[in-house]
Structure formats: C-alpha cells, structure tokens
N, C-alpha and C. Protein backbone atom coordinates (compact mmCIF):
# COMPACT_ATOMS: atom_id res chain seq x y z
N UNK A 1 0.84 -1.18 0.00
CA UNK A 1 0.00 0.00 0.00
C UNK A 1 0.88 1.23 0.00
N UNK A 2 0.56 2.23 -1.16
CA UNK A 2 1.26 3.71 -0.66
C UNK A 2 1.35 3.95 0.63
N UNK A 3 2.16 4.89 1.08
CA UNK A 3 1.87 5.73 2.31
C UNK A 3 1.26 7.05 1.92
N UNK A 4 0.52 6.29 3.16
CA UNK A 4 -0.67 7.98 3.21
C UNK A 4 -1.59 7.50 2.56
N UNK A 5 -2.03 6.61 1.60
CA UNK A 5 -3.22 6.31 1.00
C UNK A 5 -3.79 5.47 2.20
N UNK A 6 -5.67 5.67 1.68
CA UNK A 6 -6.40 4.99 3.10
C UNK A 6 -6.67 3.42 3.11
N UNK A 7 -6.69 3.28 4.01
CA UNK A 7 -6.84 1.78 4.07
C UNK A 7 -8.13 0.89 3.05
N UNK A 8 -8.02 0.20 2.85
CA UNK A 8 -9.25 -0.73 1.49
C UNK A 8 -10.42 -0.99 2.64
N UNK A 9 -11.93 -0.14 2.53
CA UNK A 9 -12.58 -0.88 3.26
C UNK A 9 -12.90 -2.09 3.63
N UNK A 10 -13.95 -2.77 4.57
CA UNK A 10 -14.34 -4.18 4.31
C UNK A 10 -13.48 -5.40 4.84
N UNK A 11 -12.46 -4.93 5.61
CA UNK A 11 -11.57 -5.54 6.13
C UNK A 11 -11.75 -6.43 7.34
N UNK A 12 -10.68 -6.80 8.01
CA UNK A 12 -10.58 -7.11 9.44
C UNK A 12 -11.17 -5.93 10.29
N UNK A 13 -12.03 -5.86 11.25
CA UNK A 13 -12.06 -4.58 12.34
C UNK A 13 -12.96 -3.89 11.88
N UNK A 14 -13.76 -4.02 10.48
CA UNK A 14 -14.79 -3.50 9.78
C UNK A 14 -16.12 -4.42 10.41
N UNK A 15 -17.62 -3.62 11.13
CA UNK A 15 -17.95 -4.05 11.75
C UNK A 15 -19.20 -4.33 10.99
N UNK A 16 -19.85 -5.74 10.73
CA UNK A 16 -21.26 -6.46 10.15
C UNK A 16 -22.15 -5.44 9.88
N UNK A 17 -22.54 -5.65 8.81
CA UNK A 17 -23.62 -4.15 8.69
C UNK A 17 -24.88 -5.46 8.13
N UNK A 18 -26.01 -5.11 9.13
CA UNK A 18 -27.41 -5.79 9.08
C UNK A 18 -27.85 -6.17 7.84
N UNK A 19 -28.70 -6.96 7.45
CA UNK A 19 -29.18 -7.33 6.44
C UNK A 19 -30.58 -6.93 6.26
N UNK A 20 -31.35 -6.56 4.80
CA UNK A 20 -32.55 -6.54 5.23
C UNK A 20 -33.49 -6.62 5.98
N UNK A 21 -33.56 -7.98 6.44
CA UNK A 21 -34.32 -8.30 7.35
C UNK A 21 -33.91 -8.12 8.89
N UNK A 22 -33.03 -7.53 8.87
CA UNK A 22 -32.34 -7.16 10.78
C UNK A 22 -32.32 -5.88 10.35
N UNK A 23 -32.34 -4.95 9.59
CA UNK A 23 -32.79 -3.84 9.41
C UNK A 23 -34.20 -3.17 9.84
N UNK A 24 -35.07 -4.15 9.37
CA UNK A 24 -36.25 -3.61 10.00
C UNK A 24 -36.44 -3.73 11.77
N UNK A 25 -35.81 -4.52 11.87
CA UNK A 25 -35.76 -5.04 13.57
C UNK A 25 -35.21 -3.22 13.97
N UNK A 26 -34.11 -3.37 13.59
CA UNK A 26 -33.00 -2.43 13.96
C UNK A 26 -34.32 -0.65 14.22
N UNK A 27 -34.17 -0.56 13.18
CA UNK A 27 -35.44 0.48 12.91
C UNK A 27 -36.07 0.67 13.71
N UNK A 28 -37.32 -0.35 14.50
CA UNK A 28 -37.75 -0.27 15.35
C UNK A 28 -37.12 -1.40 16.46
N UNK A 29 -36.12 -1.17 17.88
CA UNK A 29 -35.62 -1.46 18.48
C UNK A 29 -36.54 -1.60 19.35
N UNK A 30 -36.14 -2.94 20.18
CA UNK A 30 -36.90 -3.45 21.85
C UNK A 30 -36.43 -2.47 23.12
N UNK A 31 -37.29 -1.90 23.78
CA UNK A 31 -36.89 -1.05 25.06
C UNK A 31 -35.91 -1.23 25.50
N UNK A 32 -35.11 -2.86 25.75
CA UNK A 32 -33.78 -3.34 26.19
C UNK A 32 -32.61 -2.50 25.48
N UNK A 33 -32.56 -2.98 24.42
CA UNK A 33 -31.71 -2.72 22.99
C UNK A 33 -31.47 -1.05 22.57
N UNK A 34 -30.40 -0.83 22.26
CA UNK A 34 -29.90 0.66 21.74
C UNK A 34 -30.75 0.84 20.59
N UNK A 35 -31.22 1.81 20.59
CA UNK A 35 -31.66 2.37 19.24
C UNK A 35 -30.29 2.37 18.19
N UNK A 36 -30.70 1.92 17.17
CA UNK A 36 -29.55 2.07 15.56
C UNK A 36 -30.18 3.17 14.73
N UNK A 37 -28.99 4.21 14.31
CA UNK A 37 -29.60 4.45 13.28
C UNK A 37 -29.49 4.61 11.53
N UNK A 38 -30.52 4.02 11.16
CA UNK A 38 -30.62 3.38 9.70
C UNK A 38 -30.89 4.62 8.75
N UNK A 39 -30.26 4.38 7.65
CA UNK A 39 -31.15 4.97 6.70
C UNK A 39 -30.71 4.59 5.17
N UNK A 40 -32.03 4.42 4.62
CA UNK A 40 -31.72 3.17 3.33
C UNK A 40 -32.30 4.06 2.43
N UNK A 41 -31.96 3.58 1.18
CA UNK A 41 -32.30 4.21 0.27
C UNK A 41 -32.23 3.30 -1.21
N UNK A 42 -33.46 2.97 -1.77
CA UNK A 42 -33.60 2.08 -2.79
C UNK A 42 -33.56 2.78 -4.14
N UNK A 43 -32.95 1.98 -5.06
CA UNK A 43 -32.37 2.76 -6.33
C UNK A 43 -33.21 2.22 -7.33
N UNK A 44 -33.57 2.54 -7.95
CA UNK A 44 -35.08 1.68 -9.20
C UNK A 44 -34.41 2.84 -10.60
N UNK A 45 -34.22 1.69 -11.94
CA UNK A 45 -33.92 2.05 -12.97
C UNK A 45 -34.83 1.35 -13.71
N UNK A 46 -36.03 2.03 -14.22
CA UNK A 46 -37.11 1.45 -15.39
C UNK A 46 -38.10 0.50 -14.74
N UNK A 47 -38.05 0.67 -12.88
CA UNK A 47 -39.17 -0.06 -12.52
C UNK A 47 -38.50 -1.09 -11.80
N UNK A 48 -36.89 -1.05 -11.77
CA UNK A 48 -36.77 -2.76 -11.40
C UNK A 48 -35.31 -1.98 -10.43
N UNK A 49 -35.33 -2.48 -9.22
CA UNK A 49 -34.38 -1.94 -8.50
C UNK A 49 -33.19 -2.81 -8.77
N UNK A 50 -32.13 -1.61 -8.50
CA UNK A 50 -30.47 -2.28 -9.12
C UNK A 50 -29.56 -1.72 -8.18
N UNK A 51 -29.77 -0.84 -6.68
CA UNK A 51 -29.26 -0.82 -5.63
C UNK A 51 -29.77 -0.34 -4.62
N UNK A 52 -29.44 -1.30 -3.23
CA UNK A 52 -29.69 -0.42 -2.22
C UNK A 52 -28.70 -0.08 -0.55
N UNK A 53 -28.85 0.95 -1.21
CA UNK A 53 -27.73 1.86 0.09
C UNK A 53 -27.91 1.75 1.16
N UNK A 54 -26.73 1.27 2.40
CA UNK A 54 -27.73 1.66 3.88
C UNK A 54 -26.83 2.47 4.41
N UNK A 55 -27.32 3.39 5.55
CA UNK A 55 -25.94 3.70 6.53
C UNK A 55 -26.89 3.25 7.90
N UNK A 56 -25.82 2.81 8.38
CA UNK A 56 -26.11 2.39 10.00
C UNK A 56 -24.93 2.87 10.82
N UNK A 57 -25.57 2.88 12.08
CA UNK A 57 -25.17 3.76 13.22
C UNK A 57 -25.16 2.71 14.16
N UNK A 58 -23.86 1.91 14.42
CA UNK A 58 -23.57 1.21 15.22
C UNK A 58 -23.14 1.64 16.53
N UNK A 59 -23.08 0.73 17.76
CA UNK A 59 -22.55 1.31 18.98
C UNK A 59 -21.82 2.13 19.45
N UNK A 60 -20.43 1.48 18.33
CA UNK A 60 -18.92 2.60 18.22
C UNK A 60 -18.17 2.74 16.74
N UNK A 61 -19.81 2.43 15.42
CA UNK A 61 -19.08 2.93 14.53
C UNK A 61 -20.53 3.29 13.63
N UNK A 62 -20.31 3.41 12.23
CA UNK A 62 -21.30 4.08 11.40
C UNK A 62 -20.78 3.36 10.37
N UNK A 63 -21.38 3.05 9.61
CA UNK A 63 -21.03 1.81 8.08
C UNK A 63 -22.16 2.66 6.82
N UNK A 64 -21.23 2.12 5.80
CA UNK A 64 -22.73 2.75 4.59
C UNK A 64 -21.89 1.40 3.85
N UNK A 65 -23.12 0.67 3.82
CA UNK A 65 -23.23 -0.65 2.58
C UNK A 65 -24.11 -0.64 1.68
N UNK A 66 -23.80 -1.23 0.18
CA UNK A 66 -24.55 -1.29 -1.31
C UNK A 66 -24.83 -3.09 -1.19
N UNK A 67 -25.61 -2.74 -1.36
CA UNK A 67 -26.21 -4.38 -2.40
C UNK A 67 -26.89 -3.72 -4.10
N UNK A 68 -26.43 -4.62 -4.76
CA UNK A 68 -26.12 -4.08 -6.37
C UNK A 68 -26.85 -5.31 -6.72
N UNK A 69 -27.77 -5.23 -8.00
CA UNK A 69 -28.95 -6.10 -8.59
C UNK A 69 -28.57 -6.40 -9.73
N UNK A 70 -26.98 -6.56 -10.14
CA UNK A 70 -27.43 -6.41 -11.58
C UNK A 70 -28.18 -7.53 -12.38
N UNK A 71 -28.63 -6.85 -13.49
CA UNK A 71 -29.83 -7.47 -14.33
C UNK A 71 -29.51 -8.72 -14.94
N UNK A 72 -30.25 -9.89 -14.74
CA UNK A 72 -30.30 -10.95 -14.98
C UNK A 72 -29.75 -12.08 -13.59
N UNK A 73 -28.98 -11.17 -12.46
CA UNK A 73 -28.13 -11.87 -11.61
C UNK A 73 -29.62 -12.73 -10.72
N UNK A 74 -28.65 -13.86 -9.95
CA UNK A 74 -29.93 -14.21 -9.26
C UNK A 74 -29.66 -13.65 -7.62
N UNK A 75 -28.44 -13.44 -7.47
CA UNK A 75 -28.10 -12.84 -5.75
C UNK A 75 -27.89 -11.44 -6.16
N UNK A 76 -28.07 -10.61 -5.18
CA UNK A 76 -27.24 -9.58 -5.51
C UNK A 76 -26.15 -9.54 -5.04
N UNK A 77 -24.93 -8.66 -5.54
CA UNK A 77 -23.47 -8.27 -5.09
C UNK A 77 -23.40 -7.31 -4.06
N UNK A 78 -22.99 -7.74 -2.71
CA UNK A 78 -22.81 -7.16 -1.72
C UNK A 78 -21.28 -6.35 -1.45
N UNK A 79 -21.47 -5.19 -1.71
CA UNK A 79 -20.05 -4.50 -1.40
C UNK A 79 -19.39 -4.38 -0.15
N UNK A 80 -18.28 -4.42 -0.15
CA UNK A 80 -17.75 -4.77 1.65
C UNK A 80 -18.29 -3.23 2.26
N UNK A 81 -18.55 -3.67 3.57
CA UNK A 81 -18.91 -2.29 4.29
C UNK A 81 -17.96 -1.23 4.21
N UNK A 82 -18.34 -0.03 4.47
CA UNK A 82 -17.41 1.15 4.30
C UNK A 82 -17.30 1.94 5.76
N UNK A 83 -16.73 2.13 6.49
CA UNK A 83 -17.02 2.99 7.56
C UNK A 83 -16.55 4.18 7.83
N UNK A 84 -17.63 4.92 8.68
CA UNK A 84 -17.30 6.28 8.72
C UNK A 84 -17.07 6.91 10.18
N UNK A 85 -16.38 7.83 10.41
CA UNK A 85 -16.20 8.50 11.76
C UNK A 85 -17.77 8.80 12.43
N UNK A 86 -18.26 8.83 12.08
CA UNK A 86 -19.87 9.97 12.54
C UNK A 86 -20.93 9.53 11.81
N UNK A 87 -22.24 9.74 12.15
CA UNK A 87 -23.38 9.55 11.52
C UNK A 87 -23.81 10.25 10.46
N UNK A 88 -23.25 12.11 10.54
CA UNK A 88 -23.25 12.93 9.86
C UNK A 88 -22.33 12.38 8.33
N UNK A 89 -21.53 12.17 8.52
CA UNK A 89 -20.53 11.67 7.26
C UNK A 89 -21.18 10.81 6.53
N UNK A 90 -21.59 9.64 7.26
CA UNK A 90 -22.41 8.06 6.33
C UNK A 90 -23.49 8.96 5.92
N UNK A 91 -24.21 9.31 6.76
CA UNK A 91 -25.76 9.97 5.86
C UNK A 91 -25.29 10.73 4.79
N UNK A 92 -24.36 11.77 4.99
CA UNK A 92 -24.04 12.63 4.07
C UNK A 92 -22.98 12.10 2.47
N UNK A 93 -22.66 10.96 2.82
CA UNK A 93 -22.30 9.79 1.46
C UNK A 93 -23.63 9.73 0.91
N UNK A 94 -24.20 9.07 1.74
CA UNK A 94 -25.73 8.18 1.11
C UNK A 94 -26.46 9.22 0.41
N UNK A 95 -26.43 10.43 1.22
CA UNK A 95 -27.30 11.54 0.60
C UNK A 95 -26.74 11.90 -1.02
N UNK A 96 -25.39 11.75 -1.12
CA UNK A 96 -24.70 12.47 -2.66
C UNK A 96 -25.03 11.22 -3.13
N UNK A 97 -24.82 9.88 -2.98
CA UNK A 97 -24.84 8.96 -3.88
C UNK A 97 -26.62 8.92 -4.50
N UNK A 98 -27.21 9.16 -3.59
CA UNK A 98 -28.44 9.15 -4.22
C UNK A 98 -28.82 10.50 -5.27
N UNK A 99 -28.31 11.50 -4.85
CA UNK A 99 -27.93 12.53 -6.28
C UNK A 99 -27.98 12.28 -6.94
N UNK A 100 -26.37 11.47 -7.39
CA UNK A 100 -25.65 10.99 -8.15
C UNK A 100 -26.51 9.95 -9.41
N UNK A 101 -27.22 9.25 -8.48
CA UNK A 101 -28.39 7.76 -9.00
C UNK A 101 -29.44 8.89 -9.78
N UNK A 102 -29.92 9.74 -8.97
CA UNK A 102 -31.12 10.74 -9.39
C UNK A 102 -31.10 11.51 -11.02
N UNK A 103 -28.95 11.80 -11.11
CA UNK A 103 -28.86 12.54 -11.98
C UNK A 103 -28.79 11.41 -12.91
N UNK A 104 -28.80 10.45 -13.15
CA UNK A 104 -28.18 9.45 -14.24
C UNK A 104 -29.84 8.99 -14.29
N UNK A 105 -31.22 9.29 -14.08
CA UNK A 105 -31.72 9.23 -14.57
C UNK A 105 -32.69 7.71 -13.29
N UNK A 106 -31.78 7.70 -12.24
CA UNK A 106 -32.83 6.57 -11.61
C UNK A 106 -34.03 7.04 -10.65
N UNK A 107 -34.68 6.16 -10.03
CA UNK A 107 -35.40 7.17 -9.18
C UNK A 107 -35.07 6.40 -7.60
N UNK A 108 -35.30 7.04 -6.81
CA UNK A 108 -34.55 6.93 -5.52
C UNK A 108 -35.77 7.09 -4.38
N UNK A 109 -36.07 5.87 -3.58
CA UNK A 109 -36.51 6.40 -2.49
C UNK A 109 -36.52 5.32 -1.32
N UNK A 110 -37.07 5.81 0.15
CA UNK A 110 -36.92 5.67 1.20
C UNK A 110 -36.83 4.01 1.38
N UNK A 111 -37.86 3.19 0.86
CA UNK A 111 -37.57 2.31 0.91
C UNK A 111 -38.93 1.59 -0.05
C-alpha cells in the first residue's frame, strides 16, 4: 500500500452491517436494545431496483453498505462495508450517492 493512501474498506475490524431483514428489527428497536440508526435508500432504474444503500449507526461505529442487482443476476453483489467517523458523514455519502443515482436518470426512495 502507498503511504498515506487509506486503508481498502471491508476488512478485518470493519464491523457487520445488518441485512434486510435485521434492518427492519433495527429500525424499530426493543426497550432493552440501543436504538440504531438506519437509513436506506432504494435505487429503481425502469421499474426494477439495481441498488440499495444503507448507513447504520452502530454502537462505536457508522457503516454505509450497497447491495447491487445487476440485471439478470440471481443474488445480488454485496459491497464490503465502508465505515465512517460519525453519523453525519455516512448519511451525508448516502445523501450524494443518491444525487448521483437521481442525476443518471434513476429514481430513488426511502424504501
């Protein structure tokens, strides 16, 4: 690796980012349990979704993960998690990437 370049996300010490279905759990949390906080964002090109973004707000970190649809696949491609210092930072990825999806013509929403 250069020096000074950042480390490759998705690594060792990179912390599980929920799946769909522990997402919705997460969302709405049991009185016991820390509140997480989520925020997803589904990507639809011509009607048929082809990504979806999350950022989560873990205990002592913040992650923004893609799952990618491409067309014809039967799983989707899960990108290694990415993590961020703050909650502000992951939301504020998720927020440009969905721009980004918006300007190329996809449509983008909550879930």
């Amino acid at each position: 690796m250069t020096e000074g370049a950042p480390e490759s996300p998705g690594f060792a010490g990179t912390p599980e980012v929920p799946t769909s279905a522990s997402l919705t759990r997460a969302a709405a949390p049991e009185a016991s349990s820390p509140a997480a906080d989520v925020l997803v964002r589904h990507i639809r090109r011509h009607g048929r979704v082809i990504a979806i973004v999350r950022a989560v707000g873990l205990a002592d970190a913040c992650v923004v993960a893609a799952e990618v649809f491409p067309e014809g696949a039967v799983e989707p491609s899960k990108l290694p998690p990415y993590p961020f210092g703050d909650w502000h930072r992951a939301t504020a990825f998720v927020q440009e990437a969905a721009a980004a999806f918006l300007y190329l013509g996809c449509e983008v929403t909550d879930a």
